[in-house]
Structure formats: C-alpha cells, structure tokens
N, C-alpha and C. Protein backbone atom coordinates (compact mmCIF):
# COMPACT_ATOMS: atom_id res chain seq x y z
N UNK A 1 -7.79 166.69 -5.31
CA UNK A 1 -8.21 166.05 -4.09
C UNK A 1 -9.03 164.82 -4.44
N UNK A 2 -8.87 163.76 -3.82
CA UNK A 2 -9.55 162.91 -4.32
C UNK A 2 -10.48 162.30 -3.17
N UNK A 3 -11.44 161.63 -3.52
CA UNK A 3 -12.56 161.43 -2.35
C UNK A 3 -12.78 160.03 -2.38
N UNK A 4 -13.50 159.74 -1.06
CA UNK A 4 -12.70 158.15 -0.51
C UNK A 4 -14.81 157.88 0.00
N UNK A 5 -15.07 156.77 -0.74
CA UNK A 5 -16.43 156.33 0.53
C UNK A 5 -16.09 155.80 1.78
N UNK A 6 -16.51 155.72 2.60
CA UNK A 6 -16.11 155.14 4.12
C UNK A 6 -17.84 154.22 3.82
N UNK A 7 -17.29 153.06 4.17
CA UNK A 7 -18.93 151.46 3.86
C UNK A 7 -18.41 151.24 5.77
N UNK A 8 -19.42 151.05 6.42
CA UNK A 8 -19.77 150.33 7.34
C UNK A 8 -20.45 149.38 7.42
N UNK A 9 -20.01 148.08 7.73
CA UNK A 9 -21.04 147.28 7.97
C UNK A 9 -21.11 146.59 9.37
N UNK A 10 -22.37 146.36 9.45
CA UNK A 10 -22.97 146.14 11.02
C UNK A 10 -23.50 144.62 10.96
N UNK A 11 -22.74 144.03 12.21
CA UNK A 11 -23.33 142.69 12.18
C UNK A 11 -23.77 142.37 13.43
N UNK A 12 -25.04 141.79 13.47
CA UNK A 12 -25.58 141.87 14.69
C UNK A 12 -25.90 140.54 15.17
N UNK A 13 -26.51 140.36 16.13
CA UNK A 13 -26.65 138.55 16.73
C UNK A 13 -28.16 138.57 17.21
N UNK A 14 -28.66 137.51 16.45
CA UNK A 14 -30.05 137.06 16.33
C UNK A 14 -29.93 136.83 17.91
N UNK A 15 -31.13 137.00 18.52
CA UNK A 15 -32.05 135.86 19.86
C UNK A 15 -32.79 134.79 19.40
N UNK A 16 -32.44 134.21 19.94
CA UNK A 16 -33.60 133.06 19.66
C UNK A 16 -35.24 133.57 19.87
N UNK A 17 -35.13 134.95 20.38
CA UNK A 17 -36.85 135.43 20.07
C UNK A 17 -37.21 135.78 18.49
N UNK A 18 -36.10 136.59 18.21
CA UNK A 18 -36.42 136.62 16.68
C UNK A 18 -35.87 135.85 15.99
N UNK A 19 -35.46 134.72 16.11
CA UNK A 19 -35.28 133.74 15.26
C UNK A 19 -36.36 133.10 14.77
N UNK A 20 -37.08 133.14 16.10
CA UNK A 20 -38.33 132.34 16.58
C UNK A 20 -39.66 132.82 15.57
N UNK A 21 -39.30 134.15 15.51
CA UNK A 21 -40.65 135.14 14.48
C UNK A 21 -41.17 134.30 13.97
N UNK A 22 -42.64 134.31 13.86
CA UNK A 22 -42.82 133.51 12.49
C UNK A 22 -44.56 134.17 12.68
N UNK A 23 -44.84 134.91 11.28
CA UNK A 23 -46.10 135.23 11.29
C UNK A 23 -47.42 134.14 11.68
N UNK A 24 -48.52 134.49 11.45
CA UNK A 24 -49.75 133.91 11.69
C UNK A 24 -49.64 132.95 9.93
N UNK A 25 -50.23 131.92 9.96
CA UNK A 25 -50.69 131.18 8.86
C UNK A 25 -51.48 130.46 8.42
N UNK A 26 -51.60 130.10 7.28
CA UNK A 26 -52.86 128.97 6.70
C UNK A 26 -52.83 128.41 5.44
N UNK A 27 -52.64 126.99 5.72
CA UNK A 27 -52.39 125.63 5.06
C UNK A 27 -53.17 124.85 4.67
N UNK A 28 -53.75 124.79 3.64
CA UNK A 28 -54.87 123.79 3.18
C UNK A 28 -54.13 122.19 3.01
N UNK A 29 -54.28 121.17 3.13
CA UNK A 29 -53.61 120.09 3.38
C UNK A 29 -53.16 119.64 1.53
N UNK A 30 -54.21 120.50 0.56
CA UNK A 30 -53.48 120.52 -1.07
C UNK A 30 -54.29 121.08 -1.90
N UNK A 31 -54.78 121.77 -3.02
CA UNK A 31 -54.36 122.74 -4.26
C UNK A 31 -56.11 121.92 -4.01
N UNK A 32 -56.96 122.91 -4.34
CA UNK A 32 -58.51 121.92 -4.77
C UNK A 32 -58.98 123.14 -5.95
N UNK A 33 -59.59 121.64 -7.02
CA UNK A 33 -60.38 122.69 -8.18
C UNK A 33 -61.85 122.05 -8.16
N UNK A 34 -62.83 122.60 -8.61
CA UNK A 34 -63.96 122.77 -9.01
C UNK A 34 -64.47 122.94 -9.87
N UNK A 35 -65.65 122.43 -10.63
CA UNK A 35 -65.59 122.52 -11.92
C UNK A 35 -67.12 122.99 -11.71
N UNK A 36 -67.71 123.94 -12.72
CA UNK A 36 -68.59 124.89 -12.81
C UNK A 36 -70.15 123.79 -12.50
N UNK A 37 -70.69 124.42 -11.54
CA UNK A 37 -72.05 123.94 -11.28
C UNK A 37 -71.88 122.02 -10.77
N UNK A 38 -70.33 121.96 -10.19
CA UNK A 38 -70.21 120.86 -9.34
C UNK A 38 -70.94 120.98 -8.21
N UNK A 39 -70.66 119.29 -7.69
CA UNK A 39 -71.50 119.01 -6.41
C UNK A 39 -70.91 119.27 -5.22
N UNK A 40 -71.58 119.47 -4.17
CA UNK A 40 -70.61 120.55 -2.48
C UNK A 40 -69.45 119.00 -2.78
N UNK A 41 -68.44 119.78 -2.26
CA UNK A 41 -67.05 119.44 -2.18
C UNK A 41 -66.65 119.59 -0.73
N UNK A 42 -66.17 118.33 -0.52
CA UNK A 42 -65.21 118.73 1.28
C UNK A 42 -64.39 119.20 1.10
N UNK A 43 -64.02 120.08 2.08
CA UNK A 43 -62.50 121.07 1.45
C UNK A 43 -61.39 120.23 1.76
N UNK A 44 -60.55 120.44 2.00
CA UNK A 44 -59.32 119.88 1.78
C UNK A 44 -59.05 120.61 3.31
N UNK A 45 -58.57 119.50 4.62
CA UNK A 45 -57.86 119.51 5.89
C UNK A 45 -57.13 121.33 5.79
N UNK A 46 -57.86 122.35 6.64
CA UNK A 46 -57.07 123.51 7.11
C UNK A 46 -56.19 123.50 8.51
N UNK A 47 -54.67 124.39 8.35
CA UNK A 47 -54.19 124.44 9.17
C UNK A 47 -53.91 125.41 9.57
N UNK A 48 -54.65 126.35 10.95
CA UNK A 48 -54.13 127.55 11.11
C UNK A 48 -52.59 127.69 12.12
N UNK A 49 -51.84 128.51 12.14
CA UNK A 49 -51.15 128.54 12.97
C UNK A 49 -50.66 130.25 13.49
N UNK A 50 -50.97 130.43 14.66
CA UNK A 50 -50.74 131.63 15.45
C UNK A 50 -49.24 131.83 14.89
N UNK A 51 -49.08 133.32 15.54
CA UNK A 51 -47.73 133.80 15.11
C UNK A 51 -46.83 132.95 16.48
N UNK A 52 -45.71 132.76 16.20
CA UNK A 52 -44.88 131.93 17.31
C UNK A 52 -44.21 132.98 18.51
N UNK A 53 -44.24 133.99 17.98
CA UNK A 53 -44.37 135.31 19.42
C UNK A 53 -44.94 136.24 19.96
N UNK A 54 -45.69 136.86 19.21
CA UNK A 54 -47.01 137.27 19.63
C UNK A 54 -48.19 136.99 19.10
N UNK A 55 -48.64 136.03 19.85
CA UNK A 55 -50.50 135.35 18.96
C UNK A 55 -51.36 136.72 18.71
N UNK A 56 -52.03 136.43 17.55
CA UNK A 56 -53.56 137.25 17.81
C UNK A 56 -54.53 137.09 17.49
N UNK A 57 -54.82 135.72 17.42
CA UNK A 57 -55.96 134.97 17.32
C UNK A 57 -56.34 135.12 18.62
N UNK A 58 -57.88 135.91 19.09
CA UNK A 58 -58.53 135.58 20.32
C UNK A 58 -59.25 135.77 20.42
N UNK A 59 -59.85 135.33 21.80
CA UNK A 59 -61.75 135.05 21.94
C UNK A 59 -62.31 136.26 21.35
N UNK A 60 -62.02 137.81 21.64
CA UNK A 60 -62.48 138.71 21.07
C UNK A 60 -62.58 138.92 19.39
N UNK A 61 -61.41 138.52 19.00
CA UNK A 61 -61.78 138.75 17.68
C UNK A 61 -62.37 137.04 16.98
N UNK A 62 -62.10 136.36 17.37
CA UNK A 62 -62.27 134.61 16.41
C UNK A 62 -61.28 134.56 15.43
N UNK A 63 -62.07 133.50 14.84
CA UNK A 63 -61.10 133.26 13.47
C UNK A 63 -61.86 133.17 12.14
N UNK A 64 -61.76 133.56 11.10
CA UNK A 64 -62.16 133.70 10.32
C UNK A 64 -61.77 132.98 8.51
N UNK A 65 -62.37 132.43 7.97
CA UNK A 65 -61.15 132.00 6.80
C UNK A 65 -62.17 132.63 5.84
N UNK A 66 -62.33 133.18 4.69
CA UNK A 66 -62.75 133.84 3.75
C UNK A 66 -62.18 133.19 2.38
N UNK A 67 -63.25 132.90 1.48
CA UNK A 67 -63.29 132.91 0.38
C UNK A 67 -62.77 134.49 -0.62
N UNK A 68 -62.22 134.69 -1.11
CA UNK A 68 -61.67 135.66 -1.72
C UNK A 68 -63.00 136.46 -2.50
N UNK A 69 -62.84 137.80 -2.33
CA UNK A 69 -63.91 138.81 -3.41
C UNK A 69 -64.32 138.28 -4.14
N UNK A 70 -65.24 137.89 -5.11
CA UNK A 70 -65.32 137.69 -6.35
C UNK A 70 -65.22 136.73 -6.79
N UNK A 71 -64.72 135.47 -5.83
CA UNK A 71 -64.35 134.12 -6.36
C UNK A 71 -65.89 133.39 -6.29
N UNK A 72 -65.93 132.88 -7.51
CA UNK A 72 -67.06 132.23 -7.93
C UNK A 72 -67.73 130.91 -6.48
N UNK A 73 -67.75 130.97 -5.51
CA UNK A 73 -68.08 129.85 -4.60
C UNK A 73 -68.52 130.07 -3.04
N UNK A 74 -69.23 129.53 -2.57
CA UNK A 74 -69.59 129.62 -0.95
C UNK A 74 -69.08 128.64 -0.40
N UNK A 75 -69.13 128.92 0.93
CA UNK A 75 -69.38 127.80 2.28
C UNK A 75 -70.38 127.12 2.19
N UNK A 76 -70.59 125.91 2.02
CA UNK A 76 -72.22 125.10 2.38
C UNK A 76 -72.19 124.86 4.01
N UNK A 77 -73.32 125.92 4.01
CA UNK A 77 -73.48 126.49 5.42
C UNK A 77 -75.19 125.20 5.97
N UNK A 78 -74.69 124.32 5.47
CA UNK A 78 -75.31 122.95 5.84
C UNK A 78 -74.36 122.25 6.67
N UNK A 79 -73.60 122.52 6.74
CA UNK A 79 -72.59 122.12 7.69
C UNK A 79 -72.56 123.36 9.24
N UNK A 80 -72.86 123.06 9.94
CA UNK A 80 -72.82 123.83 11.20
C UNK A 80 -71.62 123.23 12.22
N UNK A 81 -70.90 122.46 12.13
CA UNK A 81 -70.13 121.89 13.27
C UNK A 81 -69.03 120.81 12.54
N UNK A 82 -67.85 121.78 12.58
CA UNK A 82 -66.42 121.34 11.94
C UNK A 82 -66.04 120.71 13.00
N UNK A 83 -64.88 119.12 12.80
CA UNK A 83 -63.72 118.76 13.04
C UNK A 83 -62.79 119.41 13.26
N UNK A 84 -62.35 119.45 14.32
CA UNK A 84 -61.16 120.50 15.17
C UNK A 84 -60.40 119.39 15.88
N UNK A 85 -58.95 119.89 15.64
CA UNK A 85 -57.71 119.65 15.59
C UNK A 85 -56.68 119.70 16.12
N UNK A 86 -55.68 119.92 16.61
CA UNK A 86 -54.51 120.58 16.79
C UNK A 86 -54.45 120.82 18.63
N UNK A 87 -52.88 121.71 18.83
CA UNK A 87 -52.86 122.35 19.65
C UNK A 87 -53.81 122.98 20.53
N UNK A 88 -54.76 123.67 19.78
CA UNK A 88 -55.16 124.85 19.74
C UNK A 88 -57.05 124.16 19.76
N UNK A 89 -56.95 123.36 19.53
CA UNK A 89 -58.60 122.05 19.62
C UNK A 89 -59.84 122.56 20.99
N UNK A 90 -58.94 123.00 22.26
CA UNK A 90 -59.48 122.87 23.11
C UNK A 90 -59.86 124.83 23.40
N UNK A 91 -59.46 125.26 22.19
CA UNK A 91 -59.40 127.01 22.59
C UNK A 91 -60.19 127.31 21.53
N UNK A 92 -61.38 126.31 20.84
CA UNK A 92 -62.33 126.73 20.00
C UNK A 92 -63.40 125.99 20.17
N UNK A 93 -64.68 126.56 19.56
CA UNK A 93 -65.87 125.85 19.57
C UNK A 93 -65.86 125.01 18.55
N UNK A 94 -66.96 124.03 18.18
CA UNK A 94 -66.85 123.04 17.07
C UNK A 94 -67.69 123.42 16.16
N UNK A 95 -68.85 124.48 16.90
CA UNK A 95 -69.78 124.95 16.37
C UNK A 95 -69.36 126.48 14.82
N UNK A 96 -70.08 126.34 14.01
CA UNK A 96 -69.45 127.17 12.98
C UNK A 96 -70.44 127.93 12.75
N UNK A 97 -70.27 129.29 11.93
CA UNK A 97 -71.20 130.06 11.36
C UNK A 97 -70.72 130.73 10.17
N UNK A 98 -71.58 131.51 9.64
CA UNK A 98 -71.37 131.95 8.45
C UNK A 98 -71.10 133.81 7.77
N UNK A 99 -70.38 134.39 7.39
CA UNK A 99 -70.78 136.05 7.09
C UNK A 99 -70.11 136.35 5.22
N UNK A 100 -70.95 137.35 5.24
CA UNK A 100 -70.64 137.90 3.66
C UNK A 100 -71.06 136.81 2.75
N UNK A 101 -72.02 136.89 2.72
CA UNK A 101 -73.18 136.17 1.90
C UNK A 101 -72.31 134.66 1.57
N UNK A 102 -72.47 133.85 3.01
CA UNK A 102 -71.24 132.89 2.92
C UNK A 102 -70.12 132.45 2.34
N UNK A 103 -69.50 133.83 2.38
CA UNK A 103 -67.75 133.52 1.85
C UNK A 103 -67.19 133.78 3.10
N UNK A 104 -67.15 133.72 4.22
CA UNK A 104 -66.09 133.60 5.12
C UNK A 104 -66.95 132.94 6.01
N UNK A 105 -66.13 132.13 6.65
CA UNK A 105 -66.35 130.70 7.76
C UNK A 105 -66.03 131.28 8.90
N UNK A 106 -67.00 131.45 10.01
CA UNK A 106 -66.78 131.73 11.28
C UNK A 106 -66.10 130.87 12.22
N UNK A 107 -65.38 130.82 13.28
CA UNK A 107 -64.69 129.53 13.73
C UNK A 107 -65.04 130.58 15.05
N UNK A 108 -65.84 130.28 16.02
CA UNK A 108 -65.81 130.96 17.37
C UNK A 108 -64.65 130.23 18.19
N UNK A 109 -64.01 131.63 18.61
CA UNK A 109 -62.36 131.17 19.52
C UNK A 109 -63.08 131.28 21.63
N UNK A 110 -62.85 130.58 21.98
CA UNK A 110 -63.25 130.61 23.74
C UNK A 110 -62.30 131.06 24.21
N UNK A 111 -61.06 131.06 23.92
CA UNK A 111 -59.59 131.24 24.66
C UNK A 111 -58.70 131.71 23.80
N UNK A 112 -57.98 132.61 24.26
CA UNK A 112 -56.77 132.92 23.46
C UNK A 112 -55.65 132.28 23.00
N UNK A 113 -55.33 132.03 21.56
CA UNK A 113 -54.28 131.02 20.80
C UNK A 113 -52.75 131.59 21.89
N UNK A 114 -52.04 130.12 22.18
CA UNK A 114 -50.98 130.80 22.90
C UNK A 114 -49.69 130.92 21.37
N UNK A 115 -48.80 131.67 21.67
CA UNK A 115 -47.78 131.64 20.80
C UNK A 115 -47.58 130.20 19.51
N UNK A 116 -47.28 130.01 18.89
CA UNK A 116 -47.38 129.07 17.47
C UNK A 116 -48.68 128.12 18.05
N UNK A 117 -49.65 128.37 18.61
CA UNK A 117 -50.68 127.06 18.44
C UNK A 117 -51.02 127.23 17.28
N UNK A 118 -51.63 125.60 16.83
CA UNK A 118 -51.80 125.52 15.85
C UNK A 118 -53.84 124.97 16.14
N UNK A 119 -54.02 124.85 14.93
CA UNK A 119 -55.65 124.60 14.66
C UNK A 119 -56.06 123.50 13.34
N UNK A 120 -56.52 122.91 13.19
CA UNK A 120 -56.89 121.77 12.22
C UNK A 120 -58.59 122.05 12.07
N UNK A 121 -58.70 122.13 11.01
CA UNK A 121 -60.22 122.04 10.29
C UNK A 121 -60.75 121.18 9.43
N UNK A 122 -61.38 120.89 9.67
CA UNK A 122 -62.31 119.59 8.28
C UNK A 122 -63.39 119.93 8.66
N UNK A 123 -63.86 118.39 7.93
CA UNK A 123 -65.20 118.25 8.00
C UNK A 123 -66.44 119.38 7.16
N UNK A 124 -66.00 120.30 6.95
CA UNK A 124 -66.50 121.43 6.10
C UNK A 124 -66.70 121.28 4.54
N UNK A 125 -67.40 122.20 3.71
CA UNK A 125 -67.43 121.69 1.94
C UNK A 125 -67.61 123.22 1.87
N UNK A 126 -67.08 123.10 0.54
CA UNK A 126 -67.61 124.50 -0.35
C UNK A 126 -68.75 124.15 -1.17
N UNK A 127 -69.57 124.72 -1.56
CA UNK A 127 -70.52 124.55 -2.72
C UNK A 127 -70.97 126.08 -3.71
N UNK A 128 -72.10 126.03 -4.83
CA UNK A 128 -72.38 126.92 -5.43
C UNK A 128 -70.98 127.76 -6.43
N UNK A 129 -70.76 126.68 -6.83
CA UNK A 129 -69.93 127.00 -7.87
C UNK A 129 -70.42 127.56 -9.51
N UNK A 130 -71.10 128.69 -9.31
CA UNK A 130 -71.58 129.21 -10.32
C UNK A 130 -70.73 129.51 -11.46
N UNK A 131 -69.61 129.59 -11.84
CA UNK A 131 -68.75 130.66 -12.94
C UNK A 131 -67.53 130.21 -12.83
N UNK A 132 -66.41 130.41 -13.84
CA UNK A 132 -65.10 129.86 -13.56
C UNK A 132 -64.36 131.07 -12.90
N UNK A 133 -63.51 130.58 -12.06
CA UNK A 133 -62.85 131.96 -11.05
C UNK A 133 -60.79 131.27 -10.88
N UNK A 134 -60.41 131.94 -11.50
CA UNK A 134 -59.29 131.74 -11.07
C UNK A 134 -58.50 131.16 -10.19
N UNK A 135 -57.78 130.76 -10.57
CA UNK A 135 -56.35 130.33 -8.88
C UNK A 135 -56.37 131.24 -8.07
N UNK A 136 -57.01 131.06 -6.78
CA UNK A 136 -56.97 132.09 -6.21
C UNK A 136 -56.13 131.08 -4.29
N UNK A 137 -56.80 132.28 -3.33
CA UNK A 137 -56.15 131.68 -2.32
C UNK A 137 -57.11 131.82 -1.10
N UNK A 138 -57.31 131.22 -0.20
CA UNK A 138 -58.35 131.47 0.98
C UNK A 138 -57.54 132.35 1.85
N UNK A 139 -58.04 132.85 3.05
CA UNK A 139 -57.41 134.29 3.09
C UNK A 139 -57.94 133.94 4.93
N UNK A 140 -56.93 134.52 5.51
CA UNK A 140 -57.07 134.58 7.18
C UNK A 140 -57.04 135.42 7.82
N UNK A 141 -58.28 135.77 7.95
CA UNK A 141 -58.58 136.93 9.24
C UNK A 141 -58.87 136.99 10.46
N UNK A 142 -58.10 137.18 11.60
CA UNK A 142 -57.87 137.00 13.11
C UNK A 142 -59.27 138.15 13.76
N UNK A 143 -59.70 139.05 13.49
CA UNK A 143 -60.28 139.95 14.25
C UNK A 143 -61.65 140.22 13.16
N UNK A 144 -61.90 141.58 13.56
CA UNK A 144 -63.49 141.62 13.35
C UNK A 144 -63.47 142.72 11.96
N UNK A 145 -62.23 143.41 11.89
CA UNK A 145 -61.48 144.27 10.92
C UNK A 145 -61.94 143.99 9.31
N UNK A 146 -61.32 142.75 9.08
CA UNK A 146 -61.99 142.26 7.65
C UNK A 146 -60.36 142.00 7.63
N UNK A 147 -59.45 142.52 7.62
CA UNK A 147 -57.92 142.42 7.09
C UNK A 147 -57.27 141.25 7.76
N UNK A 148 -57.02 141.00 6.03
CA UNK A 148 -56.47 139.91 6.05
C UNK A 148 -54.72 139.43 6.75
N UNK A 149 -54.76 138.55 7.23
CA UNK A 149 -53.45 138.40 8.04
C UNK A 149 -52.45 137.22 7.31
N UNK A 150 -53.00 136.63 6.40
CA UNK A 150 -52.01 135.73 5.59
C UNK A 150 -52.93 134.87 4.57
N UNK A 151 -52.53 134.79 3.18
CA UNK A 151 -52.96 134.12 2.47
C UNK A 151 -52.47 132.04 2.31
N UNK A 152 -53.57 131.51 2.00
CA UNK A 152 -53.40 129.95 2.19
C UNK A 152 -52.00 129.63 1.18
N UNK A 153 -51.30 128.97 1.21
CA UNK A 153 -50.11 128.64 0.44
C UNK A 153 -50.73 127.57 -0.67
N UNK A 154 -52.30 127.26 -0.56
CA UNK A 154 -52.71 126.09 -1.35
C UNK A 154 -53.45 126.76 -2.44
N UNK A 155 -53.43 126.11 -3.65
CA UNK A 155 -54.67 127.57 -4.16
C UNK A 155 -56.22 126.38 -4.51
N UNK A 156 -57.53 127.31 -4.70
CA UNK A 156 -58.61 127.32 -5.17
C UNK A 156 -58.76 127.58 -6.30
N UNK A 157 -59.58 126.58 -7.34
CA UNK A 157 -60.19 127.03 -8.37
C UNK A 157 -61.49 126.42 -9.00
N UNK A 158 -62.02 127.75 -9.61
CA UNK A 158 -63.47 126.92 -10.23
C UNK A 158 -62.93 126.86 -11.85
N UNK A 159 -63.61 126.03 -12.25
CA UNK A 159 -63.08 125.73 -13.67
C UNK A 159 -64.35 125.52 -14.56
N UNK A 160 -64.21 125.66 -15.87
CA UNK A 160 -65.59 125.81 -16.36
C UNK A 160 -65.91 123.81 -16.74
N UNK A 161 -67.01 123.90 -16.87
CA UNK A 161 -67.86 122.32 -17.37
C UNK A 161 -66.91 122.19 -18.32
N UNK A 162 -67.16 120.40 -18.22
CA UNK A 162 -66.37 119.32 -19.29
C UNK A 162 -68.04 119.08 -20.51
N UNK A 163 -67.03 119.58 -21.52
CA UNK A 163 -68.83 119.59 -22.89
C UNK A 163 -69.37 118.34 -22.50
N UNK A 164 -70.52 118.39 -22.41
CA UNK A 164 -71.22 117.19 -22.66
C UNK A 164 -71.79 116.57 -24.14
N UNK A 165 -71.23 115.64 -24.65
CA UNK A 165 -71.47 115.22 -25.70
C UNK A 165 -72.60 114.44 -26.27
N UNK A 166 -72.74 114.29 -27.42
CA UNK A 166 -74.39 112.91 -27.59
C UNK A 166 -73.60 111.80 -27.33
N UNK A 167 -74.93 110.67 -26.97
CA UNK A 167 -74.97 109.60 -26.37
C UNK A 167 -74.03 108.58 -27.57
N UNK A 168 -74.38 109.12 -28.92
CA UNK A 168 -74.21 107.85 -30.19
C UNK A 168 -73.01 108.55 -30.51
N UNK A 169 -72.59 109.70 -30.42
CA UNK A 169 -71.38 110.22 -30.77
C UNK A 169 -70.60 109.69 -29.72
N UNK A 170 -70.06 109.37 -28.57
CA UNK A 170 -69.25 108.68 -27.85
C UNK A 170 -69.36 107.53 -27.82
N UNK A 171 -70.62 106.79 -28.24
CA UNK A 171 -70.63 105.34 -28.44
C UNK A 171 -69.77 104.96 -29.96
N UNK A 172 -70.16 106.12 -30.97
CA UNK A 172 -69.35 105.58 -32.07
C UNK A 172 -67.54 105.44 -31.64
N UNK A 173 -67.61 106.29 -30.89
CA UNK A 173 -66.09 106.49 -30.55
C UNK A 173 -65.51 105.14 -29.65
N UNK A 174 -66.14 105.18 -29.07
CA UNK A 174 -66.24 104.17 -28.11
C UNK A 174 -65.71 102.66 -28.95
N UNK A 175 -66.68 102.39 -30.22
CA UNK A 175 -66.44 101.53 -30.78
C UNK A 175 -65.38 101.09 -31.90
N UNK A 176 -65.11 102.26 -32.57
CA UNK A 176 -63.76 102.70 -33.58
C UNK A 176 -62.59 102.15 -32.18
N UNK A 177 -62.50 102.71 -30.90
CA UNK A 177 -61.46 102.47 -30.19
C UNK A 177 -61.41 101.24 -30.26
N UNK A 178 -62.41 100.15 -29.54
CA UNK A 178 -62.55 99.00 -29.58
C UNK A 178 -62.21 98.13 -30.77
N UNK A 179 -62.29 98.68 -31.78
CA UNK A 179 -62.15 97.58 -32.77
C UNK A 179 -63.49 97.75 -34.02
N UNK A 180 -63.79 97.80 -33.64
CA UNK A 180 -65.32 97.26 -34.24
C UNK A 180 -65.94 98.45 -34.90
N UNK A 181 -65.48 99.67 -35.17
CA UNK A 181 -66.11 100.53 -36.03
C UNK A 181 -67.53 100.80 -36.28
N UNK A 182 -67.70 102.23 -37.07
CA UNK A 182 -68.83 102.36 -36.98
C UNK A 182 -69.81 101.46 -37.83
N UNK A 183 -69.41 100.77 -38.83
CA UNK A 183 -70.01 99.82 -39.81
C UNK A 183 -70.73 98.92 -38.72
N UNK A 184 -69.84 97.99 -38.05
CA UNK A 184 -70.01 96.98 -36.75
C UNK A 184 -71.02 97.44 -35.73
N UNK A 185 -71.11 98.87 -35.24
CA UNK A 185 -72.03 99.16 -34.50
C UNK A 185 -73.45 99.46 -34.89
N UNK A 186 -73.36 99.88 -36.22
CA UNK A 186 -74.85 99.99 -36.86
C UNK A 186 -75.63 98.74 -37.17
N UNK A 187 -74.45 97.77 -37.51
CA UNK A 187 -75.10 96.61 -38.19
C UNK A 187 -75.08 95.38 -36.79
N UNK A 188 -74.76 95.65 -35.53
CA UNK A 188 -75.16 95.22 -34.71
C UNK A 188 -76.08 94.20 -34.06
C-alpha cells in the first residue's frame, strides 16, 4: 500500500486594514557617538510614530523614550522644554521631565495619538558620559508599564577618550610632517 501526503494551500486577500498594520516606532534622524567624559550633546531630531491602526500612545499613559539599562549616559535634565513637531505637535506638551535616575525622557501626551500620527523631538542633549557603553538603541515606551514598544533603528554610543599626548611630542611630529624636523625645531 502506498501512502500519498495531501498539501493544502490557502490563499487569502489582504484589506487594506492589514495592509495598513504598521507597529508603533522610533527614528533618531542618525547613528550618534560619544566619547567618554564629553560635553552635553544635542541629540539627534526624534521621530515617534503611533501604530497606523490601533494607536497607544495616550494622555493616560505619555510617552516615554529611555536610555537603555546600563548604558553609560543621561538626559541633561537642564533642558525642561523640547521642540515638538509633527502631526501629532498639538497632542503634547512642550514641557519635559525626567525618571530613572534620568535615563528616560518624559514627553507629557494631552490627547490621544490618532492612528500613524507622528511626533518630532529636538532641542534636547544627552550628557554624563561616564564609561564606554556599546551600540546600543533608545527604546519606546507608550504607558506607565516600563515595556518597551519598539527599539530606535539609529544606534547610541559612548566610546572611550582619544589619549592625550605631550605638548613637544606632537609638536615634534608636527614638524618632521612639515619639513623641518626635529634638528630644525630645537635649533629654532
């Protein structure tokens, strides 16, 4: 007797509702590094964007962007009042605050994000770049939960100090490049 598989396949037809899907997100405007015990840094233009069919960014929960666990850096929470953006400009405050020993940026929401609004951020800096910390990613949290709802597509990094060298040791160098050697610079 011999035995036979029977394969079905099922083909089905998108809606333009789920075509439409598209999670919650966040876009740094490009890739920023830091170098160990640098000076506050403006971040680089954020772009949030609601999910395009069911939002859940809202007044109850806010918005939140977080510095990752462990990543060597804060918010310079000298900044109280971000540049706002977008769609979505008139369904937030300008006013900002700070939580978790300033690694996540408060963004108070007044109104609920409608389906894909979007949000624009500046005007903000990171600072306290103590330690070198990996490529990492800023992280978006819609509610009061802590969980995260999508990581930035841009990455963050701290990087360790460029050596600082002596003054006559780069001047000799300085001068070998030029021409003029170290003989020429002593006898000066």
């Amino acid at each position: 007797m011999r035995a036979y598989a029977l394969s079905m396949v099922v083909v089905g037809i998108l809606s333009s509702a789920s075509s439409a899907l598209a999670a919650s997100s966040i876009s740094s405007a490009s890739n920023q590094s830091f170098p160990v015990a640098g000076i506050t840094t403006a971040v680089a233009t954020i772009t949030v964007v609601d999910d395009g069919v069911a939002p859940v960014i809202t007044a109850a929960g806010d918005l939140r962007i977080r510095i990752p666990a462990g990543f060597n850096m804060t918010w310079d929470t000298a900044d109280t009042t971000a540049t706002i953006g977008g769609a979505a400009s008139s369904r937030v405050s300008t006013s900002t605050s700070y939580e978790d020993s300033d690694h996540t940026l408060v963004v108070d929401v007044t109104a609920d994000f409608g389906p894909g609004d979007s949000l624009t951020i500046s005007g903000l800096s990171f600072s306290n770049f103590s330690a070198p910390s990996a490529a990492d990613n800023l992280e978006l949290v819609v509610d009061g939960s802590g969980v995260t709802v999508a990581h930035d597509d841009k990455a963050i990094q701290v990087v360790g100090a460029v050596p600082m060298l002596p003054l006559g040791f780069v001047a000799a160098w300085v001068a070998i490049l030029l021409g003029g050697g170290i003989w020429r610079l002593r006898n000066a």
